[in-house]
N, C-alpha and C. Protein backbone atom coordinates (compact mmCIF):
# COMPACT_ATOMS: atom_id res chain seq x y z
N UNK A 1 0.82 -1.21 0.00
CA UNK A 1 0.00 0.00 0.00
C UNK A 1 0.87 1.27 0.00
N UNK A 2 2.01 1.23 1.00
CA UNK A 2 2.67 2.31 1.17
C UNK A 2 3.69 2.87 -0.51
N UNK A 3 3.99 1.27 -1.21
CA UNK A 3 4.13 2.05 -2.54
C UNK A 3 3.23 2.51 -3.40
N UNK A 4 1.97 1.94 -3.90
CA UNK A 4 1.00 2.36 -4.45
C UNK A 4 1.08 3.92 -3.92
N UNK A 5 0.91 4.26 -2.47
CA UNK A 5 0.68 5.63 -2.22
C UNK A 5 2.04 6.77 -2.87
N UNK A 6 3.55 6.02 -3.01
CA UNK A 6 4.47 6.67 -3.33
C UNK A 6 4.28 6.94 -4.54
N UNK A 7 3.71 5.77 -5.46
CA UNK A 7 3.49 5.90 -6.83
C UNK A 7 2.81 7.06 -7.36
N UNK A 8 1.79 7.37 -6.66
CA UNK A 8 0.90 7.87 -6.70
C UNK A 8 1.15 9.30 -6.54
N UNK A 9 1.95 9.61 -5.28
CA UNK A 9 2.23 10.78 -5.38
C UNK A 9 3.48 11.07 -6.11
N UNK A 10 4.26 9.94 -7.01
CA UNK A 10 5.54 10.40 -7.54
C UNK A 10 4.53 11.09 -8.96
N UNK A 11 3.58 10.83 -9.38
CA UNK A 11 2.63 10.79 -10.37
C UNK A 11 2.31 12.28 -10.36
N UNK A 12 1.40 12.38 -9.25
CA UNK A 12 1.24 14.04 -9.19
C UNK A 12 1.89 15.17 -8.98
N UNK A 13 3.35 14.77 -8.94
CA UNK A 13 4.18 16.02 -9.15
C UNK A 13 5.08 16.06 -10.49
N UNK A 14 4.63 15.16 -11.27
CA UNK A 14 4.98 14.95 -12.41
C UNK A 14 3.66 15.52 -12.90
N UNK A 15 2.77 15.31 -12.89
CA UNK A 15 1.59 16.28 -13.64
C UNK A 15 1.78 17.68 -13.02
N UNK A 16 2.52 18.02 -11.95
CA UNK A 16 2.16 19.67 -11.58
C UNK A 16 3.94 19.95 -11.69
N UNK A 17 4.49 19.21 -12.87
CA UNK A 17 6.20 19.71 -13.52
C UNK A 17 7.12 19.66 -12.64
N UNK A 18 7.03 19.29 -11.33
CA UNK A 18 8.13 19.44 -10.79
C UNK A 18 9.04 17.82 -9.83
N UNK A 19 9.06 16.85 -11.64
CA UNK A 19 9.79 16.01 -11.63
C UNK A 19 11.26 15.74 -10.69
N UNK A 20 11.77 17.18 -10.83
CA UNK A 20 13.12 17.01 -9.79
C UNK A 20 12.91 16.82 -8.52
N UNK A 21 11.79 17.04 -7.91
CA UNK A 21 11.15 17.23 -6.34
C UNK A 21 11.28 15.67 -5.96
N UNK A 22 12.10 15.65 -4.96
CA UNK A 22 11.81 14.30 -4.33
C UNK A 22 11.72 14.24 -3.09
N UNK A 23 10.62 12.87 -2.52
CA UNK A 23 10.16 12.77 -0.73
C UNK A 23 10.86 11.74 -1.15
N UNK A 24 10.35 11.37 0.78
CA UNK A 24 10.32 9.89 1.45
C UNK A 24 9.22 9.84 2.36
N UNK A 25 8.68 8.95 2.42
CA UNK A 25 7.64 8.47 3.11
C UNK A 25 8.36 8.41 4.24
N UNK A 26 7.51 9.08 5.36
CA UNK A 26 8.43 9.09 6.96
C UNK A 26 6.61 9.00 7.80
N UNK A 27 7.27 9.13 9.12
CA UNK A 27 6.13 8.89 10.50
C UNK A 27 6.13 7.38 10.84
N UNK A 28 5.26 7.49 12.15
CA UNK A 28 4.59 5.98 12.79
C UNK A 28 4.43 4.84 11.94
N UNK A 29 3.63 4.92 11.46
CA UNK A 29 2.91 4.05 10.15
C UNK A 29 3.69 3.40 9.74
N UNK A 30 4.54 4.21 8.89
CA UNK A 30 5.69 3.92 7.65
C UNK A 30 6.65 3.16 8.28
N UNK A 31 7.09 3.35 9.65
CA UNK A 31 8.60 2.97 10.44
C UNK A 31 7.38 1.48 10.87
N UNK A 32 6.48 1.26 11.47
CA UNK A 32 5.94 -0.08 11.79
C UNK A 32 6.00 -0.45 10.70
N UNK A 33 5.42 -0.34 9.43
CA UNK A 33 5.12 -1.61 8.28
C UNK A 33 6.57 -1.96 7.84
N UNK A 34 7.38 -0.75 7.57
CA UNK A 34 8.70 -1.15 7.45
C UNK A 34 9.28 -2.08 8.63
N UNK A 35 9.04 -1.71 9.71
CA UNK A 35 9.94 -3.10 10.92
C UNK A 35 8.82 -4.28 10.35
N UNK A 36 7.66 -4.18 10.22
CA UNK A 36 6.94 -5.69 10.02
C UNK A 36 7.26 -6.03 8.86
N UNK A 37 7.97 -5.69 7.83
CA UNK A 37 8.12 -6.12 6.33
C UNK A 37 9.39 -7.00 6.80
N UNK A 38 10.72 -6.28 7.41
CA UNK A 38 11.63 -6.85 7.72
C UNK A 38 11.64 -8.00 8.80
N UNK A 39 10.86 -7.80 9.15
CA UNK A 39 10.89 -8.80 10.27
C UNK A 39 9.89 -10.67 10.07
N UNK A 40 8.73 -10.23 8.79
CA UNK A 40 8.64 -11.44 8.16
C UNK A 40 9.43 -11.68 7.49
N UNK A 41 10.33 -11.08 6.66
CA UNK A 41 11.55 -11.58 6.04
C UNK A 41 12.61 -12.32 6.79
N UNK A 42 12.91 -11.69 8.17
CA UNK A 42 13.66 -12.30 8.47
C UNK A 42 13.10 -13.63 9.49
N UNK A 43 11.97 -13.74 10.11
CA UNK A 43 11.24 -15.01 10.07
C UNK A 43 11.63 -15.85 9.44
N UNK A 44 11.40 -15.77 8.36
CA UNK A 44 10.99 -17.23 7.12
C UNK A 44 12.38 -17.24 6.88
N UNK A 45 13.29 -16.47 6.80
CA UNK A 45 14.30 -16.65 6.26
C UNK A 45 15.12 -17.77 7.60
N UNK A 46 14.96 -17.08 8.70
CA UNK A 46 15.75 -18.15 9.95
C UNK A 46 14.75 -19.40 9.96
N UNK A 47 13.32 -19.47 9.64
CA UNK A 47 12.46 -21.06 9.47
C UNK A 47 13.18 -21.78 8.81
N UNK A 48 14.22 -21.14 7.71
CA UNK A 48 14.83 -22.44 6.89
C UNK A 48 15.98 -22.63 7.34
N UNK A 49 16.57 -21.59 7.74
CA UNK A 49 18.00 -21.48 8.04
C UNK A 49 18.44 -23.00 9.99
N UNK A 50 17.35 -22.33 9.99
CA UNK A 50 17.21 -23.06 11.43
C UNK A 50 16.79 -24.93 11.20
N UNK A 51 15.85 -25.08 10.21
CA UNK A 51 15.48 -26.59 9.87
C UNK A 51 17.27 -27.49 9.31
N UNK A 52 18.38 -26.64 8.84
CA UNK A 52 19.61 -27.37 8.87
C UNK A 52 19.81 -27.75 10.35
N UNK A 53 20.39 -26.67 10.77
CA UNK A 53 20.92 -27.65 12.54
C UNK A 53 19.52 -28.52 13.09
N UNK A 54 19.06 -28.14 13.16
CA UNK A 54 17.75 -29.43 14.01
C UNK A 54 17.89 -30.11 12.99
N UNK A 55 17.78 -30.70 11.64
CA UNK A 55 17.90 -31.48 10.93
C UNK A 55 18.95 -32.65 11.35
N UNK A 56 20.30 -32.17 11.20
CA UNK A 56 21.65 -32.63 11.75
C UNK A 56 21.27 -32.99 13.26
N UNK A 57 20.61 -32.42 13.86
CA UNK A 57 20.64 -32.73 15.41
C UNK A 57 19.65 -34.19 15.63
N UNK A 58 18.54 -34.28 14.94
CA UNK A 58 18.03 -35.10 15.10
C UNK A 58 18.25 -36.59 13.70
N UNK A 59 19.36 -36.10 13.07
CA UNK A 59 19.64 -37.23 12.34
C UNK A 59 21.20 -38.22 13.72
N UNK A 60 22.08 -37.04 14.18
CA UNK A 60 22.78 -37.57 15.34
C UNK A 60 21.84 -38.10 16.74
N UNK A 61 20.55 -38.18 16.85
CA UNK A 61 19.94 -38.35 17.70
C UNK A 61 19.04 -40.05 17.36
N UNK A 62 18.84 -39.84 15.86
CA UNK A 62 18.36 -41.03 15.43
C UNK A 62 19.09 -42.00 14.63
N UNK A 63 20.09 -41.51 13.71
CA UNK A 63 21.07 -42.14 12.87
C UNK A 63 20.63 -43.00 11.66
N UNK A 64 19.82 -42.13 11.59
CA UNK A 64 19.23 -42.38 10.27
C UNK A 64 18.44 -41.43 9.30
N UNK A 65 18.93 -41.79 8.29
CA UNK A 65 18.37 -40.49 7.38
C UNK A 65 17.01 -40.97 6.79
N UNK A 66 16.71 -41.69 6.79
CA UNK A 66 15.15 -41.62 6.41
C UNK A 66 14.26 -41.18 7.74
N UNK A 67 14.16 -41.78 8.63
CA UNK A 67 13.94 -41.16 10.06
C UNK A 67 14.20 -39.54 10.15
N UNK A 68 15.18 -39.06 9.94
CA UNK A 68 15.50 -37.85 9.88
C UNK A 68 14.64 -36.68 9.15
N UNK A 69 14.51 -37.36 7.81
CA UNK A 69 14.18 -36.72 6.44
C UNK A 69 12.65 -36.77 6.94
N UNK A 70 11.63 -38.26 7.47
CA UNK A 70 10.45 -38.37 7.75
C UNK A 70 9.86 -37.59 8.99
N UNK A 71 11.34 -37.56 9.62
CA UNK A 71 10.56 -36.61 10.83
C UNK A 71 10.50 -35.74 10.67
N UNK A 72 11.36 -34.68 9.73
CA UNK A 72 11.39 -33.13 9.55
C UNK A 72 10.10 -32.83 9.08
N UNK A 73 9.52 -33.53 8.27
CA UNK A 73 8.47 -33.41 7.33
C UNK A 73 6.88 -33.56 8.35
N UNK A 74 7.02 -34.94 9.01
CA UNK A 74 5.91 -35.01 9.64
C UNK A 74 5.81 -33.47 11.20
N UNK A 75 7.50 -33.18 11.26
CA UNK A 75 7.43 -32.10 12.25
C UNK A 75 6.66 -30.54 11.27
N UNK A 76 7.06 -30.16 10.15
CA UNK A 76 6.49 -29.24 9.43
C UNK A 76 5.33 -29.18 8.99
N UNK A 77 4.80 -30.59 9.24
CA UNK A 77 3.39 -30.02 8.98
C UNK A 77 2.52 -29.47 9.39
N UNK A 78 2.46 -29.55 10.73
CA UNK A 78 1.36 -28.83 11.80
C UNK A 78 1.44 -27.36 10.90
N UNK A 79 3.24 -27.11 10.76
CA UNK A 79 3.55 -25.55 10.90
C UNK A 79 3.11 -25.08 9.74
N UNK A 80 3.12 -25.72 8.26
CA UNK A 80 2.15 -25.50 7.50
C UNK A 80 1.12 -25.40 6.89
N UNK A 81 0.50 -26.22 7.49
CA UNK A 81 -1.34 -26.14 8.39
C UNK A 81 -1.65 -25.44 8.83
N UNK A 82 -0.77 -24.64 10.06
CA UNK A 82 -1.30 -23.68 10.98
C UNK A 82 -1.93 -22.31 9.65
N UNK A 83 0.15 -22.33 8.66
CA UNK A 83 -0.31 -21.16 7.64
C UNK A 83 -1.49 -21.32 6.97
N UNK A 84 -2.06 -22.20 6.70
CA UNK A 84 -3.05 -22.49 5.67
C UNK A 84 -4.01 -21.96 6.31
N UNK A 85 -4.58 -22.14 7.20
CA UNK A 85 -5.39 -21.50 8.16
C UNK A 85 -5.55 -19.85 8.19
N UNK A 86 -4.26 -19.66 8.62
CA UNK A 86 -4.04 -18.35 8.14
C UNK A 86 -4.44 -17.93 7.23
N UNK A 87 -4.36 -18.28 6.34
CA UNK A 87 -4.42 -17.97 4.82
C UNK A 87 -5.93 -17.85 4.56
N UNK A 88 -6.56 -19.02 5.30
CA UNK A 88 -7.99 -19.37 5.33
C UNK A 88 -8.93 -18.40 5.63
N UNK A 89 -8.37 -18.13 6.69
CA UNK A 89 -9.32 -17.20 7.81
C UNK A 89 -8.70 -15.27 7.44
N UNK A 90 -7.95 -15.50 7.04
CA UNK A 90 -7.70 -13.82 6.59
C UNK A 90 -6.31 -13.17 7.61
N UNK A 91 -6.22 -14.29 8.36
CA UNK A 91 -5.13 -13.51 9.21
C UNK A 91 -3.98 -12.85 8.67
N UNK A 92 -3.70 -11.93 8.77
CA UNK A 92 -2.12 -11.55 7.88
C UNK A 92 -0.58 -11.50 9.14
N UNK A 93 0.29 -11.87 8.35
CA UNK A 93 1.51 -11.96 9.03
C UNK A 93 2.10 -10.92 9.44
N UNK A 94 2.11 -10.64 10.93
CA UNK A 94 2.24 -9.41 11.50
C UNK A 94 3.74 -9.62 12.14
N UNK A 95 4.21 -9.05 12.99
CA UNK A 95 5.14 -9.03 13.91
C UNK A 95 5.27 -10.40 15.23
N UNK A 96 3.56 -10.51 15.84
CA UNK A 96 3.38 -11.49 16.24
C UNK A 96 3.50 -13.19 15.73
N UNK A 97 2.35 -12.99 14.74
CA UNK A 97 2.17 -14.18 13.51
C UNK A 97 3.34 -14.68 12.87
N UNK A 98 4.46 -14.18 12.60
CA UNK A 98 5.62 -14.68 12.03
C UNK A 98 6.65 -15.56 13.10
N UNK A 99 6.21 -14.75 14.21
CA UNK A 99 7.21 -16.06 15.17
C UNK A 99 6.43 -17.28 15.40
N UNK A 100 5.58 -17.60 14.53
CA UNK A 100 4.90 -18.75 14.98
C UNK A 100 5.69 -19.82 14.70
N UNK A 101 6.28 -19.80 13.04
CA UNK A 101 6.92 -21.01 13.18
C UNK A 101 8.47 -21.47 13.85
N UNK A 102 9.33 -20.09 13.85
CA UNK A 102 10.34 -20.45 14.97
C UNK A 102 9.80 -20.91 16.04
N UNK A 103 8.99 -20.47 17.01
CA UNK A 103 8.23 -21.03 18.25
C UNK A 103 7.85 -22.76 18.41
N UNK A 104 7.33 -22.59 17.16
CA UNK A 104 6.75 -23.64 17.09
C UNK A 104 7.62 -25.38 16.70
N UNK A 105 8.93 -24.79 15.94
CA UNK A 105 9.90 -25.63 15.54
C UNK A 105 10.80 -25.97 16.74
N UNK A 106 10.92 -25.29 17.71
CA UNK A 106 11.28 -25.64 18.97
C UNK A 106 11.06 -26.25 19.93
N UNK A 107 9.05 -26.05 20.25
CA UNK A 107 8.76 -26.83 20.63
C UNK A 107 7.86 -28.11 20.56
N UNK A 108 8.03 -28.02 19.07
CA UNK A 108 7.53 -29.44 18.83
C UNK A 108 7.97 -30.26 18.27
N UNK A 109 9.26 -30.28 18.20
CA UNK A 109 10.09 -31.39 17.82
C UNK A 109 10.01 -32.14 18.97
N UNK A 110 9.59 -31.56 19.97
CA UNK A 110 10.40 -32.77 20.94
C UNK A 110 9.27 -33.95 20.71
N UNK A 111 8.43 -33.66 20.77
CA UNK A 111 7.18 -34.73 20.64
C UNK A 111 7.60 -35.96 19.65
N UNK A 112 7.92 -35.30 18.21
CA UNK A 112 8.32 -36.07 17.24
C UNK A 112 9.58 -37.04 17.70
N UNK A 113 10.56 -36.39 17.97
CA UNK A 113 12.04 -37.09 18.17
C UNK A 113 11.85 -37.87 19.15
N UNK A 114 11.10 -37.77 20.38
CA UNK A 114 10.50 -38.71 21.44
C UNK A 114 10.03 -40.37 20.50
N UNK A 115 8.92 -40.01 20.09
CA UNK A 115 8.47 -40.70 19.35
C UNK A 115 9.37 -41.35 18.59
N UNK A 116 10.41 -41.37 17.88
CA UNK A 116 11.08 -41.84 16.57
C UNK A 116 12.68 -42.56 17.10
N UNK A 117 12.94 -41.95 18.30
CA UNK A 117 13.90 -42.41 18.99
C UNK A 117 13.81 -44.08 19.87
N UNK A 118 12.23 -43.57 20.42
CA UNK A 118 12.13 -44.86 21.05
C UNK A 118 11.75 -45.95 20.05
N UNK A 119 10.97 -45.16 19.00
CA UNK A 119 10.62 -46.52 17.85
C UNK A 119 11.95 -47.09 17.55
N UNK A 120 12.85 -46.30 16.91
CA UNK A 120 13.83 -46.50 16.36
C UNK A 120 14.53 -47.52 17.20
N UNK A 121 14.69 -47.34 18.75
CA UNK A 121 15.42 -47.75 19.49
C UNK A 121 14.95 -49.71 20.28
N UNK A 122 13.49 -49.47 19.76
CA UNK A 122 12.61 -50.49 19.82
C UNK A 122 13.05 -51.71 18.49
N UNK A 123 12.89 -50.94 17.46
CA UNK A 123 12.80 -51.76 16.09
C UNK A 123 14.59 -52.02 15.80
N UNK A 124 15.58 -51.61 16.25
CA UNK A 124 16.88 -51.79 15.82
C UNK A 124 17.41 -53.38 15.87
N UNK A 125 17.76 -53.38 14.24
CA UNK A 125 18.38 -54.74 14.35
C UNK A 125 17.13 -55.46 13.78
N UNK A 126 15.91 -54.86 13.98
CA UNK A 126 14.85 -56.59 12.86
C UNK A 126 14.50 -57.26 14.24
N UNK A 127 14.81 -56.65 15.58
CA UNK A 127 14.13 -57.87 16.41
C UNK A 127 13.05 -58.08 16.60
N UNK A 128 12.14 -57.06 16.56
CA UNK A 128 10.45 -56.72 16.91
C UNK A 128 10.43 -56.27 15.37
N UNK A 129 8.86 -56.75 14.99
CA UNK A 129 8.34 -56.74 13.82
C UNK A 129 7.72 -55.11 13.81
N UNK A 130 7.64 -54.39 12.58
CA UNK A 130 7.48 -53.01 12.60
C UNK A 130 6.06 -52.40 12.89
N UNK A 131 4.97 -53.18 13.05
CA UNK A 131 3.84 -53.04 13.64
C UNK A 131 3.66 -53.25 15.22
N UNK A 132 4.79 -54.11 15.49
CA UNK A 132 4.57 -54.03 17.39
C UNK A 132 5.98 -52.98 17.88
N UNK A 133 6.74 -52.50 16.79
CA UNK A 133 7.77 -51.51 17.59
C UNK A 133 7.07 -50.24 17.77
N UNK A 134 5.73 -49.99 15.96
CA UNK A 134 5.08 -48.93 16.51
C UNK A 134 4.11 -49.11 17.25
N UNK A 135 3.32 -49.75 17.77
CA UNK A 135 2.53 -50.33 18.81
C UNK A 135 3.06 -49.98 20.45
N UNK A 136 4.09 -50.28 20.57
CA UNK A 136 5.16 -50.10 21.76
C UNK A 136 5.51 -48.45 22.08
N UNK A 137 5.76 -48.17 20.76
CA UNK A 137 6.30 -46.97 20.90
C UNK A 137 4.98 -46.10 21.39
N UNK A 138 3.74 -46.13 20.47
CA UNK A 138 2.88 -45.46 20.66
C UNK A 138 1.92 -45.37 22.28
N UNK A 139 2.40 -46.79 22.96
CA UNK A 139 1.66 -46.86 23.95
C UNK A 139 3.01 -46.14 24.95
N UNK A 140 3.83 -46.38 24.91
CA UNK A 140 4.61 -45.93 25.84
C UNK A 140 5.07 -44.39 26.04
N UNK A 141 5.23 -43.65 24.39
CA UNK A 141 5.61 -42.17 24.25
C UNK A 141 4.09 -41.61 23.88
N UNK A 142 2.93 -42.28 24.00
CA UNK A 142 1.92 -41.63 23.56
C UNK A 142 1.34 -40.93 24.49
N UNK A 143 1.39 -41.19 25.77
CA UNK A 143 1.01 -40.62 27.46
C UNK A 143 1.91 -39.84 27.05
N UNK A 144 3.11 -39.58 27.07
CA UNK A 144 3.84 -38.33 27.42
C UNK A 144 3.69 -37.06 26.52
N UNK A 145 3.15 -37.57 25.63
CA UNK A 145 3.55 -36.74 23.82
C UNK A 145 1.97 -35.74 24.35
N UNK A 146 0.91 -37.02 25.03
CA UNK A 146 -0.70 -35.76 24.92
C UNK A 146 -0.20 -35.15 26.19
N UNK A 147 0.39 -35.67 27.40
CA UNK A 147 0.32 -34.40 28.32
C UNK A 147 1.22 -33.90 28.01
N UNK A 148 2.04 -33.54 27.13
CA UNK A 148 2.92 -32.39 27.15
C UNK A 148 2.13 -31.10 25.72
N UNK A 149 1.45 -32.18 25.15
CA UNK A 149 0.51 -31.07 23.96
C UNK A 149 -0.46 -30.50 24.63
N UNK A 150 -1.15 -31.06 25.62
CA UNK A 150 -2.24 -30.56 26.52
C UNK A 150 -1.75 -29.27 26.99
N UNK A 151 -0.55 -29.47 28.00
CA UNK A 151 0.15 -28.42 28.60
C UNK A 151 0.05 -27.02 27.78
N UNK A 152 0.83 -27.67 26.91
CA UNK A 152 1.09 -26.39 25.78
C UNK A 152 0.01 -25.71 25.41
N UNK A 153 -1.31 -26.22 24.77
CA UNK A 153 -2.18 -25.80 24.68
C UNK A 153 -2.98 -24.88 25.98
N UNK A 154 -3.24 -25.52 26.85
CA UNK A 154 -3.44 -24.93 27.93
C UNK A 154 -3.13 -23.60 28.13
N UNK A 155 -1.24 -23.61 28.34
CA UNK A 155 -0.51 -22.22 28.08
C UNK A 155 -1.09 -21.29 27.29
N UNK A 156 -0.64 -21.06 26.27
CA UNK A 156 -1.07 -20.79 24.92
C UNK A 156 -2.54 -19.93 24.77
N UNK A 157 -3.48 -20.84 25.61
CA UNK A 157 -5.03 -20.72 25.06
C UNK A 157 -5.12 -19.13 26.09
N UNK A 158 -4.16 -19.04 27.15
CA UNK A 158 -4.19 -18.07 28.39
C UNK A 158 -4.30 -16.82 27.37
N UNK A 159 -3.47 -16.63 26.72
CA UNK A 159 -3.03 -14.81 25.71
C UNK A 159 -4.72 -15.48 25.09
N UNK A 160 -5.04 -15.88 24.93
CA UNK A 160 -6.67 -15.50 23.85
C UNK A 160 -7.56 -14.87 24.77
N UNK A 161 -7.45 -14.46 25.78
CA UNK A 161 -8.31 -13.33 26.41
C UNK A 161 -7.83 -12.18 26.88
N UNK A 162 -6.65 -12.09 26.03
CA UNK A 162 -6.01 -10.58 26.69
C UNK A 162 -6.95 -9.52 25.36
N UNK A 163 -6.40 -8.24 24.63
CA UNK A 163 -7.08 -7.63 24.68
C UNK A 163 -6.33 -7.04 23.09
N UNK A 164 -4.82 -7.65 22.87
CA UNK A 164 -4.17 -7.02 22.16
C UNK A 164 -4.53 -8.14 21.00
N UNK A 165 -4.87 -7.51 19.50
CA UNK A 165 -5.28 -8.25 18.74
C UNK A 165 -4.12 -9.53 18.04
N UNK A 166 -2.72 -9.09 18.09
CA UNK A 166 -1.59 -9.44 17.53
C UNK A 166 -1.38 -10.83 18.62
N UNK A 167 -1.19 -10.73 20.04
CA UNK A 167 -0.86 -11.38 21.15
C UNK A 167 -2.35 -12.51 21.24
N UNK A 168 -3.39 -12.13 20.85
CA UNK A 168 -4.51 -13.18 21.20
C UNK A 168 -4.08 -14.27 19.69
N UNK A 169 -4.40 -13.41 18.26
CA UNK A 169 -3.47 -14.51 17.37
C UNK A 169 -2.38 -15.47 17.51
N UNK A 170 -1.38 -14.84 18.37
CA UNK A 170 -0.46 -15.61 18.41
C UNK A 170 -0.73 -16.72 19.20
N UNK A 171 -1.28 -16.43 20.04
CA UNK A 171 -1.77 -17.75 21.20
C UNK A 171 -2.36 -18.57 20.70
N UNK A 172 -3.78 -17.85 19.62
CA UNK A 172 -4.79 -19.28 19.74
C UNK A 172 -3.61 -19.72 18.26
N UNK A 173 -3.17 -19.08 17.86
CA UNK A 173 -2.47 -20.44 16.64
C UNK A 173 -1.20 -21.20 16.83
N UNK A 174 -0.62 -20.96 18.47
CA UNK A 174 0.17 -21.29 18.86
C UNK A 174 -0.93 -22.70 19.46
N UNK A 175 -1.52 -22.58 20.14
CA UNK A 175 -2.79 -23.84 20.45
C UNK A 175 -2.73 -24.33 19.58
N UNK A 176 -3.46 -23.77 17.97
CA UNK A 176 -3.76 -24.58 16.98
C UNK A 176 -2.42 -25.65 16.45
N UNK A 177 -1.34 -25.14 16.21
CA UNK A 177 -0.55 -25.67 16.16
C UNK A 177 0.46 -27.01 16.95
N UNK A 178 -0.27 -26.77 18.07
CA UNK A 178 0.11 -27.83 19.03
C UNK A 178 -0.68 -28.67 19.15
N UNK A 179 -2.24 -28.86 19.05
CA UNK A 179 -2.80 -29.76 19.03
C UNK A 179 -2.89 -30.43 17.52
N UNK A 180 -2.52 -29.65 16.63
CA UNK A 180 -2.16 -30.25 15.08
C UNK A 180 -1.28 -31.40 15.31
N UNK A 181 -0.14 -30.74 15.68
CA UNK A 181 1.09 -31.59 15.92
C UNK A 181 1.02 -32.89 16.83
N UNK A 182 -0.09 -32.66 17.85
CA UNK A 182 -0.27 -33.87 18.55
C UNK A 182 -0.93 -34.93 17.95
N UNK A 183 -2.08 -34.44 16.78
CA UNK A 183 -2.82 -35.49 15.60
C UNK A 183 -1.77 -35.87 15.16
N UNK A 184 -0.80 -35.00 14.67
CA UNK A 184 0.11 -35.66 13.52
C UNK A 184 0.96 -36.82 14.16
N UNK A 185 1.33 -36.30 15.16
CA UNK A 185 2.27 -37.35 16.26
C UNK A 185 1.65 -38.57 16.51
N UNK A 186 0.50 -38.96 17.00
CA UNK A 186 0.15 -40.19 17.47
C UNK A 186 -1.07 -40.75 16.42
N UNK A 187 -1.56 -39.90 15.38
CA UNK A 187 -2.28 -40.32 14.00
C UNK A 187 -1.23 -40.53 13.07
N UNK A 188 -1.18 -39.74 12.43
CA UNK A 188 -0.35 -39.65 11.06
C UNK A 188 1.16 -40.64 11.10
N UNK A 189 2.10 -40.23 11.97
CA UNK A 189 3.53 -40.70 12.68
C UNK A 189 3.67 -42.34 12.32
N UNK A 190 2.77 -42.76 12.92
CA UNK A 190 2.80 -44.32 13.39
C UNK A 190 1.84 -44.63 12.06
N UNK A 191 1.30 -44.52 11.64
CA UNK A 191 0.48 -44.95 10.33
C UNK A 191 1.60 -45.07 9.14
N UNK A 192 2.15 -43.54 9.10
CA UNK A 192 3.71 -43.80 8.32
C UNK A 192 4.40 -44.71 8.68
N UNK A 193 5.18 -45.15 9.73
CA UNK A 193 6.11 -45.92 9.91
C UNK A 193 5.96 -47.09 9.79
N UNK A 194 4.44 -47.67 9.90
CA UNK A 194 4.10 -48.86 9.24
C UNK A 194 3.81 -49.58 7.91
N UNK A 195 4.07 -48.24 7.45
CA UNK A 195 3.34 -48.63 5.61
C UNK A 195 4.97 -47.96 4.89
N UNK A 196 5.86 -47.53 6.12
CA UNK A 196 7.40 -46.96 4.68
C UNK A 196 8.13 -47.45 5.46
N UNK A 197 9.30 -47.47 4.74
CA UNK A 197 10.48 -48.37 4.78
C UNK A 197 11.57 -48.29 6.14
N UNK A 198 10.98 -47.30 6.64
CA UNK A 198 12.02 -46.32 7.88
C UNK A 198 12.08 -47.19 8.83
């Protein structure tokens, strides 16, 4: 918007001749959309930058690259769900809204790597057949994986009655995102690991 408006007025001082005249857009306004322009940029830009080391961290944690490669993926999805939503419902990416997915890549890996460690650590070697390692896994990391998504949610759901429009977003899609991740974890997770090769 703020160029359309520059355009606009670079326009009308070209119809009233005095092409050499030049502004800058200055005040409140201009200095917020400018910090929020930079600051989804630099969001998305550390979302990827950041998925290398946790990548590496949880391939040294599992030692295996399909495991690795399957968990990054089943971990990103909540976080690209949550956007879709976004996208859905009209929300736009503010200052708040953009730390969702750093936030969110932090704390919900652990759920996943919980999960994939003990499978992993269950199924090593071919001794247990791959329907009772995820069976095992799921009954044993599946108590810990909902009360720790519960928790979170819980947290989270607190900022949806404060008052600031940016801070109540961030909460309830910080919720949304955690109880995504908990479907994906004990639905989606274990359905994969039984039907692919990992």
């Amino acid at each position: 918007e703020l160029l359309a408006i520059k355009g606009q007025a670079q326009e009308a001082l070209e119809r009233l001749g005095a092409e050499d005249l030049e502004f800058e857009i200055t005040g409140r306004d201009f200095l917020f959309a400018d910090m929020s322009d930079v600051l989804v940029k630099g969001q998305m830009a550390s979302m990827l930058w950041a998925g290398l080391p946790i990548g590496l961290m949880v391939f040294f944690a599992l030692r295996s690259w399909l495991l690795t490669i399957g968990g990054m993926l089943v971990m990103g999805l909540p976080i690209a769900m949550t956007f879709g939503v976004m996208g859905w419902c009209g929300i736009p990416l503010s200052t708040a809204t953009t730390m969702i997915s750093s936030v969110a890549m932090g704390l919900m890996i652990d759920n996943t790597i919980h999960f994939l460690y003990h499978y992993r650590h269950t199924h090593a070697g071919g001794r247990v057949k791959t329907a009772e390692a995820v069976s095992s896994t799921l009954i044993s990391t599946g108590r810990a994986i909902i009360i720790t998504s519960v928790i979170l949610i819980g947290g989270f759901s607190v900022g949806i009655t404060g008052s600031v429009i940016p801070t109540v977003q961030f909460s309830l899609l910080m919720g949304l995102v955690a109880l995504l991740s908990l479907l994906v974890n004990i639905l989606l997770l274990p359905a994969l690991l039984r039907v692919s090769p990992w």
